[in-house]
N, C-alpha and C. Protein backbone atom coordinates (compact mmCIF):
# COMPACT_ATOMS: atom_id res chain seq x y z
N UNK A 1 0.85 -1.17 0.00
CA UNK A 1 0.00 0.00 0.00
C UNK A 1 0.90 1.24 0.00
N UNK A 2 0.72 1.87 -1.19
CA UNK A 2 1.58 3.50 -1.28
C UNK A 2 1.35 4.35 -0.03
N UNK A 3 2.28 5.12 0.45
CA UNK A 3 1.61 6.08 1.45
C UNK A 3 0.16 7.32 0.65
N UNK A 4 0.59 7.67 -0.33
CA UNK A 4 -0.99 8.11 -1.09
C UNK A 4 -2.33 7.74 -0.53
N UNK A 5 -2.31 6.20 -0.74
CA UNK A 5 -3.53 5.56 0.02
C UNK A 5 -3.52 5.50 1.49
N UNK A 6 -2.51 5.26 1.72
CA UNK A 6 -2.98 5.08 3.20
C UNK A 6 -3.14 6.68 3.74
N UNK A 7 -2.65 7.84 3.04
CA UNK A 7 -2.50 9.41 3.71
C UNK A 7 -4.12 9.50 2.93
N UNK A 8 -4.74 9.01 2.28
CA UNK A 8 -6.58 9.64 1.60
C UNK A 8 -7.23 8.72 2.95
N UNK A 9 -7.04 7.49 2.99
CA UNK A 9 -7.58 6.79 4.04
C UNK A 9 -7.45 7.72 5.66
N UNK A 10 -6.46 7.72 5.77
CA UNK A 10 -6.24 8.72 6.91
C UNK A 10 -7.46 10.10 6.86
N UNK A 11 -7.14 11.04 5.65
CA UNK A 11 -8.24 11.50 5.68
C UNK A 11 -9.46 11.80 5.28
N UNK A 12 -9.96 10.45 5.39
CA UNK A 12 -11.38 10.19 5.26
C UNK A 12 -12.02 9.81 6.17
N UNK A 13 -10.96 9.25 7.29
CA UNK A 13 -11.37 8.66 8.25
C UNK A 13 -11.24 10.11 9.13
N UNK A 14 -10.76 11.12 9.35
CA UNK A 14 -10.69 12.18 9.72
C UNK A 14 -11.87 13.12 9.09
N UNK A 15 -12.61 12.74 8.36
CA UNK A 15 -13.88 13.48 7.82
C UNK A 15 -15.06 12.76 8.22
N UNK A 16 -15.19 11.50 8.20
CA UNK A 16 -16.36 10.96 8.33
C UNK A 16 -16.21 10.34 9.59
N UNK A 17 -15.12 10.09 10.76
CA UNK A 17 -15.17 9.05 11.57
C UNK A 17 -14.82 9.97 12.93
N UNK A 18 -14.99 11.28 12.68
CA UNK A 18 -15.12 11.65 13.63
C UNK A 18 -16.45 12.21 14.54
N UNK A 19 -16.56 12.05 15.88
CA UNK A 19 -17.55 12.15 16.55
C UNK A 19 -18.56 13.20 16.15
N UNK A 20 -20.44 13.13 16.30
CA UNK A 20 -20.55 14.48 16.17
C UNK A 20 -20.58 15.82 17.58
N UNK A 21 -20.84 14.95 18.70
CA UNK A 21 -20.42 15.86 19.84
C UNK A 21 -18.69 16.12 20.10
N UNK A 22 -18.24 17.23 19.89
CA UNK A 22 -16.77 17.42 20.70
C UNK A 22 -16.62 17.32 21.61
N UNK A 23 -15.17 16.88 21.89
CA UNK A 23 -15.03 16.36 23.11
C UNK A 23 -14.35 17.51 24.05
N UNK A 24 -14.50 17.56 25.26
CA UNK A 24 -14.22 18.67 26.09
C UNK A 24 -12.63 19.05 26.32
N UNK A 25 -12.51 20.25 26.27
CA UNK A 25 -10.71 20.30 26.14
C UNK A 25 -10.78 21.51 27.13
N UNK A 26 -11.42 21.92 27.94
CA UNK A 26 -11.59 22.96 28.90
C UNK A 26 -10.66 22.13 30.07
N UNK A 27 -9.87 22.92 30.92
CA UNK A 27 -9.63 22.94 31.74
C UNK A 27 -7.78 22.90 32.19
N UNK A 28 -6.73 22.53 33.11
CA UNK A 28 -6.00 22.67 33.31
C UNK A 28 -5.59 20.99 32.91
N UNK A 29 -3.90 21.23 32.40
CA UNK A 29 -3.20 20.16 32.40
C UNK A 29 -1.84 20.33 32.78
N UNK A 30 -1.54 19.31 33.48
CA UNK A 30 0.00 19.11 34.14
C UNK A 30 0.35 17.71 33.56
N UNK A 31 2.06 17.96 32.56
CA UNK A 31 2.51 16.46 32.32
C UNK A 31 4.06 16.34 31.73
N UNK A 32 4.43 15.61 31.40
CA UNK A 32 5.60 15.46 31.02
C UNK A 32 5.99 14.95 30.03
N UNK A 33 7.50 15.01 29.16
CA UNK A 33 7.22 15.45 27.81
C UNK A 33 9.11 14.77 27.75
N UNK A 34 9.09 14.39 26.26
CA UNK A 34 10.33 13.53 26.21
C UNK A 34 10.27 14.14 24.88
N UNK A 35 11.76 15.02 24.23
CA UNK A 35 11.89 15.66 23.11
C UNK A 35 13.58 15.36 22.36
N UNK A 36 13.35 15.56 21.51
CA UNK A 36 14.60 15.06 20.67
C UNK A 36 14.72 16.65 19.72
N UNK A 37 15.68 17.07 20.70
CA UNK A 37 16.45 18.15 20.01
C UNK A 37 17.60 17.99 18.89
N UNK A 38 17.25 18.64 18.05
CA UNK A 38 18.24 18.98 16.65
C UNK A 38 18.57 20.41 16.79
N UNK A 39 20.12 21.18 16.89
CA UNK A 39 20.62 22.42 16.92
C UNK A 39 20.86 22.41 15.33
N UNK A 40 20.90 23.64 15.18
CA UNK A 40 20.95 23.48 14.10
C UNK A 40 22.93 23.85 13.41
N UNK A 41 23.06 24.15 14.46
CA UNK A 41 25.08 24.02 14.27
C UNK A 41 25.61 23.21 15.10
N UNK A 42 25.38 22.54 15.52
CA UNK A 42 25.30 21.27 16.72
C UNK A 42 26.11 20.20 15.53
N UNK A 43 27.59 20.29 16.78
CA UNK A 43 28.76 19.16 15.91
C UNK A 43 28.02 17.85 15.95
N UNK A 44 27.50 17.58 17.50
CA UNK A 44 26.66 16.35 17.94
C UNK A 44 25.79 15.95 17.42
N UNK A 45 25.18 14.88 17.58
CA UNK A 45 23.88 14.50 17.06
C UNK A 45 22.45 15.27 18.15
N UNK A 46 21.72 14.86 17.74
CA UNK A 46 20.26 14.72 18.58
C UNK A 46 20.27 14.75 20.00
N UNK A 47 20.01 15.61 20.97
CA UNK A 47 19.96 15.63 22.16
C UNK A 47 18.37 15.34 22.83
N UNK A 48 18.33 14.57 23.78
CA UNK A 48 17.34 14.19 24.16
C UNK A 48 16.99 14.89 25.35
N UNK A 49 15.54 15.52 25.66
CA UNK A 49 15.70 16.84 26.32
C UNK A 49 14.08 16.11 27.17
N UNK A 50 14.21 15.57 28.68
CA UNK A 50 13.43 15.34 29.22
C UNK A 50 12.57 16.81 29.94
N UNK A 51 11.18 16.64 30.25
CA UNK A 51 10.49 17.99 30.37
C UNK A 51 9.37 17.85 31.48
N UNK A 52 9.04 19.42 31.82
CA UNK A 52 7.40 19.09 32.41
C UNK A 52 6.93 20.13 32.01
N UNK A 53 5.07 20.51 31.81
CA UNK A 53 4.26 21.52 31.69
C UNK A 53 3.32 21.49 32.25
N UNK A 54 2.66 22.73 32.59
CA UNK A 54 1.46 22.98 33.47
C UNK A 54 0.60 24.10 31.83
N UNK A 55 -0.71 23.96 31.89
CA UNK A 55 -1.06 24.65 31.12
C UNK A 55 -3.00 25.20 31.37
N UNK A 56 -3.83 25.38 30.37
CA UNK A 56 -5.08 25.90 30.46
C UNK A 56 -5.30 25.94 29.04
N UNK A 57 -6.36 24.63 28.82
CA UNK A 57 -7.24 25.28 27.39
C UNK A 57 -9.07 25.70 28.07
N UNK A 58 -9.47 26.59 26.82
CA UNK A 58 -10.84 26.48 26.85
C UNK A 58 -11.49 26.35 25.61
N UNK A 59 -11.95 25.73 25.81
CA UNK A 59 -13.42 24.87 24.98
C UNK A 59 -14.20 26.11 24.16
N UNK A 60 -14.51 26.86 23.06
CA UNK A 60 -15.36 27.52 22.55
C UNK A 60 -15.92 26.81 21.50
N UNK A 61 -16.55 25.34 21.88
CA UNK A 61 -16.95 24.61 20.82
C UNK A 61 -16.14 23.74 20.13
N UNK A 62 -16.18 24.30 18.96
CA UNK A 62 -14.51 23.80 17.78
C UNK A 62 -13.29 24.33 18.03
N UNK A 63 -13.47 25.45 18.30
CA UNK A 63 -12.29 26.08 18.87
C UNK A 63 -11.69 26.33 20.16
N UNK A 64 -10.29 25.71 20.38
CA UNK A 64 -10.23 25.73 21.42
C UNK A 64 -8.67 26.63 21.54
N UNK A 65 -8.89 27.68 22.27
CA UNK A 65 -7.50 28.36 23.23
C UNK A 65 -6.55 28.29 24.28
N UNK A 66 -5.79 28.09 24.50
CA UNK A 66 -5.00 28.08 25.37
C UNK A 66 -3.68 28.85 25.79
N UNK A 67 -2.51 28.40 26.80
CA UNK A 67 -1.05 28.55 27.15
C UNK A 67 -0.69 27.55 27.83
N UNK A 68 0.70 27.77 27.90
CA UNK A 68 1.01 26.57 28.29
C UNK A 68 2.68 27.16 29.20
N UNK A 69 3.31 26.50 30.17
CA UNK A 69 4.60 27.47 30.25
C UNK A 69 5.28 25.35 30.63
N UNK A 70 6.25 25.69 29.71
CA UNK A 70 6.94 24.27 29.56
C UNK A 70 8.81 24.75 30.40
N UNK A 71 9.16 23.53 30.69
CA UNK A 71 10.63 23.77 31.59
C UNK A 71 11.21 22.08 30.94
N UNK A 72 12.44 22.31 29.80
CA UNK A 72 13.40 21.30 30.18
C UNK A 72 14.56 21.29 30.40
N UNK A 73 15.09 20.07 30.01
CA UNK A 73 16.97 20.21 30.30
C UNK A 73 17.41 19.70 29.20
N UNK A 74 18.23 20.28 28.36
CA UNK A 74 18.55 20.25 27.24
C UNK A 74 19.87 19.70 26.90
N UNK A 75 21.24 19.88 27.98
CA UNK A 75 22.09 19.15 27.96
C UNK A 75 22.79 20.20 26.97
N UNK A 76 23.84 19.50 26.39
CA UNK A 76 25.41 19.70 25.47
C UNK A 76 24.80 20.39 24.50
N UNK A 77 24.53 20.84 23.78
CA UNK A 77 24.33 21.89 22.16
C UNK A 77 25.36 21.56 21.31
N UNK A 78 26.33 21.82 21.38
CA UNK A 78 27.56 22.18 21.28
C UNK A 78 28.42 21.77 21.24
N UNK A 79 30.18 21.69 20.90
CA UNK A 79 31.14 21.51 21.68
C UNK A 79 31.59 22.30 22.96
N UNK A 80 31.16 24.07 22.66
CA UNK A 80 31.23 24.83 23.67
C UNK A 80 30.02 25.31 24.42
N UNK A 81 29.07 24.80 24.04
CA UNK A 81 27.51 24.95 25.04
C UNK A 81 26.91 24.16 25.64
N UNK A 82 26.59 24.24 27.06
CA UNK A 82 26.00 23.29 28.15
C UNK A 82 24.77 23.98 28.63
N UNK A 83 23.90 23.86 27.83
CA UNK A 83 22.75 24.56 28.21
C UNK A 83 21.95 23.63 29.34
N UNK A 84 21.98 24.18 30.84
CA UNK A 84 21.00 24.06 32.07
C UNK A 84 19.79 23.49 31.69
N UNK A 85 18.72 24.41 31.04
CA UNK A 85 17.44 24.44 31.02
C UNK A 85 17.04 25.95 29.94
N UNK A 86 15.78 24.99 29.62
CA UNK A 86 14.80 25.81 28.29
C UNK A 86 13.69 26.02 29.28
N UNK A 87 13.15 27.21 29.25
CA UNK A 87 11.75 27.59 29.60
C UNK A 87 11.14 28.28 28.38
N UNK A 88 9.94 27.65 28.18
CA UNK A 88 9.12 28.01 26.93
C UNK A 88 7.68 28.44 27.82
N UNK A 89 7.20 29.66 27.49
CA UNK A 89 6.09 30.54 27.53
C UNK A 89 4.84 30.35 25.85
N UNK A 90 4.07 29.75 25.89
CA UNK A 90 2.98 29.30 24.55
C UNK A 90 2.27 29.48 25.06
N UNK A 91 1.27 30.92 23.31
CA UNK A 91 0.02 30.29 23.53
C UNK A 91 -0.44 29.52 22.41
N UNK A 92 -1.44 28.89 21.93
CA UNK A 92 -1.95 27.80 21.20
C UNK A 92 -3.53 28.33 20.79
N UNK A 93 -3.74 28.03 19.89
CA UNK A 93 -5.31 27.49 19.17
C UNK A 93 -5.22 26.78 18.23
N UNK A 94 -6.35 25.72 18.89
CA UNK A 94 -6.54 24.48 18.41
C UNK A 94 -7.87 23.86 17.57
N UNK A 95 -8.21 23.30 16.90
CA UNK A 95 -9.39 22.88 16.01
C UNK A 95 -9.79 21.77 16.81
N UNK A 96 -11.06 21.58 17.74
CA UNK A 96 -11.39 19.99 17.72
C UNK A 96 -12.09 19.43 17.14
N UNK A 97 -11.83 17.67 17.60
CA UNK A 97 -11.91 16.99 16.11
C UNK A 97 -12.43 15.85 16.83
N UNK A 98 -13.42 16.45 18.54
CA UNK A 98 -13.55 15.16 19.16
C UNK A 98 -13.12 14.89 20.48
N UNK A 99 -12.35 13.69 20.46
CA UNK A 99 -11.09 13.22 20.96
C UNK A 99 -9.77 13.70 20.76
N UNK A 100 -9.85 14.06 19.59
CA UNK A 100 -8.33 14.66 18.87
C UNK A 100 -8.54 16.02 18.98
N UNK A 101 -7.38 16.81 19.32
CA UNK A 101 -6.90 18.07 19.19
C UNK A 101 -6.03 18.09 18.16
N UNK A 102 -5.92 19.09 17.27
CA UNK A 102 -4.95 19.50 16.04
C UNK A 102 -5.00 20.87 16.92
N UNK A 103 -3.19 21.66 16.96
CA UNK A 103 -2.97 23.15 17.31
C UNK A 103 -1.88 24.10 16.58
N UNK A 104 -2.08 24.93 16.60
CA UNK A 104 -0.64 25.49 16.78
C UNK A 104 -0.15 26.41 17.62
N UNK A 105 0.94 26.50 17.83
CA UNK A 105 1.41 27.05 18.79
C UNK A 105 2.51 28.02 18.43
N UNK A 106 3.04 29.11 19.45
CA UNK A 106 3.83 30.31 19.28
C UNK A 106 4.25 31.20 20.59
N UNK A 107 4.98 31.19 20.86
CA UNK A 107 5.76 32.11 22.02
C UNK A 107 6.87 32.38 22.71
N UNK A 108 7.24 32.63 23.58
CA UNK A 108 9.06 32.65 24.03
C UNK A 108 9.69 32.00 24.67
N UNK A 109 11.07 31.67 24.10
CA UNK A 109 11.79 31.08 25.15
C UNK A 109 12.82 31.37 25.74
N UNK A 110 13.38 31.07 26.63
CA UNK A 110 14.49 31.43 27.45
C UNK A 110 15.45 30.09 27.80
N UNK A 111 16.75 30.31 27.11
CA UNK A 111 17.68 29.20 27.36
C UNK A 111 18.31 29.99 28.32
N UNK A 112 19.04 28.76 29.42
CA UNK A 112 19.90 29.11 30.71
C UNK A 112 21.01 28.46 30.62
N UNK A 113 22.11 28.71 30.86
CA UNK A 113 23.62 28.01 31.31
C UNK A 113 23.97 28.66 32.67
N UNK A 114 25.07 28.01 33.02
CA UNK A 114 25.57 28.17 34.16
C UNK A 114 26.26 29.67 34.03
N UNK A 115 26.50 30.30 32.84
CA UNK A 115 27.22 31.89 32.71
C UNK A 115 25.99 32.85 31.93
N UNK A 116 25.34 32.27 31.42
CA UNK A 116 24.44 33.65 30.86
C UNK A 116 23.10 32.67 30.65
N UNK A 117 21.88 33.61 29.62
CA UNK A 117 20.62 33.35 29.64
C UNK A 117 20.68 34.06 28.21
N UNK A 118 19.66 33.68 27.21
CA UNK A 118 19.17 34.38 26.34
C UNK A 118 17.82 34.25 26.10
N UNK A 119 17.17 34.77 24.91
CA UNK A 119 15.71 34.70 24.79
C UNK A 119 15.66 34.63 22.97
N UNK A 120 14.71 34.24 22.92
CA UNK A 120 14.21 33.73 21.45
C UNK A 120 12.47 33.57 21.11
N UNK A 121 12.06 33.24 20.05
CA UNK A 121 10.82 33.03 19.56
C UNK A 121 10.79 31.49 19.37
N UNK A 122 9.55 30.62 19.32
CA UNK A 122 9.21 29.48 19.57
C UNK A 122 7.81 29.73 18.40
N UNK A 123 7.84 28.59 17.64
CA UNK A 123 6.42 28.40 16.70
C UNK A 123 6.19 26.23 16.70
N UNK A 124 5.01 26.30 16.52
CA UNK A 124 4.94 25.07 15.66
C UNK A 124 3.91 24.77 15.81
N UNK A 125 3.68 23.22 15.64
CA UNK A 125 2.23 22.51 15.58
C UNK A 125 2.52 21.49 16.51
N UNK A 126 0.49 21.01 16.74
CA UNK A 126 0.74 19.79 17.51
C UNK A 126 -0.72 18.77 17.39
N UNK A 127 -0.26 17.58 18.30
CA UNK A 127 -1.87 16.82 18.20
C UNK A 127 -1.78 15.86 19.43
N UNK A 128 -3.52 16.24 19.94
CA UNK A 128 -3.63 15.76 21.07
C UNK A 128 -4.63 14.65 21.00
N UNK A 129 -4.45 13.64 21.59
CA UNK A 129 -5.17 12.82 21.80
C UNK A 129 -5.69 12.70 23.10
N UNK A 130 -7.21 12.57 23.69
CA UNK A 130 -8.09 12.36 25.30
C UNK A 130 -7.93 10.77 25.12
N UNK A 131 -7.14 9.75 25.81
CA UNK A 131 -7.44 8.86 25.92
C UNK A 131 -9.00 8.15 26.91
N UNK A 132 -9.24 9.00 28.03
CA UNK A 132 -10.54 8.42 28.85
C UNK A 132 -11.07 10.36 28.87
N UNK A 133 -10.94 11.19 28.82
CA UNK A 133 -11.05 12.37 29.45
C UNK A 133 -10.00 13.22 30.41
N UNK A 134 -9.45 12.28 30.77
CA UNK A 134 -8.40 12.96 32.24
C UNK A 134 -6.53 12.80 32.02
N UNK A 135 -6.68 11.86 30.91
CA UNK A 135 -4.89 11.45 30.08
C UNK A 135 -5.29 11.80 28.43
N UNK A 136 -4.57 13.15 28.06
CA UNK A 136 -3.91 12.91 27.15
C UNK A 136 -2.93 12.78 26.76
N UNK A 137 -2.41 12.37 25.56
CA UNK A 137 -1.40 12.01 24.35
C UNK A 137 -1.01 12.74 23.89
N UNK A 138 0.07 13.37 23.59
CA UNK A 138 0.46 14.59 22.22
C UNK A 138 1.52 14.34 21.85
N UNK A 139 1.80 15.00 20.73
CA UNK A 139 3.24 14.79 19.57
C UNK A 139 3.45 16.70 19.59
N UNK A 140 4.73 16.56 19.37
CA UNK A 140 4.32 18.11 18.79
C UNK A 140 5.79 18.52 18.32
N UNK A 141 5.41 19.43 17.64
CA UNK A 141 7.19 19.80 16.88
C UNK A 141 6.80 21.18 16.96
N UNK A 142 8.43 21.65 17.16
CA UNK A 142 8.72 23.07 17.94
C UNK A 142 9.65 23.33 17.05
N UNK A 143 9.94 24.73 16.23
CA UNK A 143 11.08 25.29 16.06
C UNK A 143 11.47 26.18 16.82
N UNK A 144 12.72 26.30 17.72
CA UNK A 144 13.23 27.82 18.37
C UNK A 144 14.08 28.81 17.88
N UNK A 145 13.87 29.53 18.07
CA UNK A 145 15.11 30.61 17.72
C UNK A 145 15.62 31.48 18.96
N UNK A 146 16.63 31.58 18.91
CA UNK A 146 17.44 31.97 20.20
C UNK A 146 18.90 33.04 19.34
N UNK A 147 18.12 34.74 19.58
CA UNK A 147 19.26 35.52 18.69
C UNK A 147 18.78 36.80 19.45
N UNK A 148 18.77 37.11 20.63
CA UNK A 148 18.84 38.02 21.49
C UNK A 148 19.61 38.89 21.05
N UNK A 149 21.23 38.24 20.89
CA UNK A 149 23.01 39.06 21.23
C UNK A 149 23.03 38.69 22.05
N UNK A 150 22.87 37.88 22.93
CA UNK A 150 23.62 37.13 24.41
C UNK A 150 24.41 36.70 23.90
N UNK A 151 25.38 36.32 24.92
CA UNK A 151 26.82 36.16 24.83
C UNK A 151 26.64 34.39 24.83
N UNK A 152 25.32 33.59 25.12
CA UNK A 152 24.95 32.53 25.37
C UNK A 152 25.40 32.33 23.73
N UNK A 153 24.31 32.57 23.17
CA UNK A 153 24.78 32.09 21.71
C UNK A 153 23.77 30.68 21.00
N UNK A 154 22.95 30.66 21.87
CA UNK A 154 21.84 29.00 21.94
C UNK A 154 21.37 28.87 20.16
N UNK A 155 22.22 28.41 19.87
CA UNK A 155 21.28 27.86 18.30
C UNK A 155 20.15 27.66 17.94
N UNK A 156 19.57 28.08 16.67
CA UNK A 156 18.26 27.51 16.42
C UNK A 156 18.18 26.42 16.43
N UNK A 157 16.91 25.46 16.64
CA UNK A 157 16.83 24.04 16.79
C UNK A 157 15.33 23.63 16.54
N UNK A 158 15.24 22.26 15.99
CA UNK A 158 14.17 21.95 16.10
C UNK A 158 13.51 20.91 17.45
N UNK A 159 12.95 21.06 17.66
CA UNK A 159 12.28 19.79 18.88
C UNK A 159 10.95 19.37 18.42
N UNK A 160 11.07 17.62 18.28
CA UNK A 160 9.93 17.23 18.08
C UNK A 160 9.43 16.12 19.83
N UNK A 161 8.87 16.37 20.62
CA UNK A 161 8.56 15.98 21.55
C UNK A 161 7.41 14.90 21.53
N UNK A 162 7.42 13.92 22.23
CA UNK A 162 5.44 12.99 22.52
C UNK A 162 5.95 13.62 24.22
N UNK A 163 3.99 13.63 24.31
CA UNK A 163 4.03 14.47 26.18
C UNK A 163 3.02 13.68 26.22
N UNK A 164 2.67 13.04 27.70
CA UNK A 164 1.82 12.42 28.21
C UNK A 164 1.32 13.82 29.31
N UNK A 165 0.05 14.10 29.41
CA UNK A 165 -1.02 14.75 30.22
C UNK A 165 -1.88 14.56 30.95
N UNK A 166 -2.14 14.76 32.66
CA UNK A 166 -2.86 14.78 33.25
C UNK A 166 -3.98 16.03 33.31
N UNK A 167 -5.54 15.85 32.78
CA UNK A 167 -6.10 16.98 32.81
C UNK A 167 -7.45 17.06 33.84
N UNK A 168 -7.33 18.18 34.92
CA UNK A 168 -7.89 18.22 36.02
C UNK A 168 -8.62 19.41 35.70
């Protein structure tokens, strides 16, 4: 089977097989998040950047809004960068689709080392899955940019993360 067919199957089943009540995406979530960083001048390979987030969507039907403020540890960059920790500030709007959330997302971040800090812009997309109502699922890919003039110097990078969610 070509991916062709199986990507029309995909969405058809995304047109016709989804619920007609939406499913509720109101309220607060706290969870944690496992990401595979790519720098983009990074001698190294792929850094694996364990995480947590606290956040708030609301429900306006199909549309749903939110933020989110995410914290990880990012490790080596570099040969000469040991970046501490990423704090990312997002907000998001999202299409529901149900069970499934489709979003995108946009806002700031702040890389830390042990000698300086800088700040940058953050964009991308994502998709959530409600497994019972109270755990979701998500994937999501992040591009950052980090070009203050700090003396930090944090490369652009991509991060594609899966986050498991508790929503209370």
């Amino acid at each position: 089977m070509t991916w062709r067919v199986m990507a029309s199957g995909l969405g058809i089943a995304l047109m016709f097989g989804v619920p007609v009540g939406a499913g509720d995406w109101s309220g607060f979530f706290l969870g944690a998040s496992m990401a595979r960083t790519s720098a983009s001048s990074a001698d190294r390979g792929p850094v694996s950047a364990p995480g947590l987030h606290l956040g708030y969507d609301h429900d306006f039907g199909r549309i749903v809004l939110g933020g989110e403020v995410e914290v990880d540890r990012s490790g080596r960059l570099t040969p000469d960068l040991q970046e501490d920790q990423t704090s990312r500030v997002k907000l998001r709007a999202g299409y529901d689709l149900g069970e499934t959330l489709g979003y995108v997302t946009i806002g700031t971040a702040r890389n830390e080392s042990a000698t300086d800090s800088d700040n940058g812009a953050v964009y991308g997309v994502g998709v959530s899955y409600s497994l019972n109502g109270a755990l979701r699922l998500s994937g999501e890919y992040l591009h950052q940019d980090a070009n203050d003039g700090a003396a930090l110097q944090a490369p652009a990078r991509d991060i594609l993360s899966i986050r498991a969610s508790f929503q209370f």
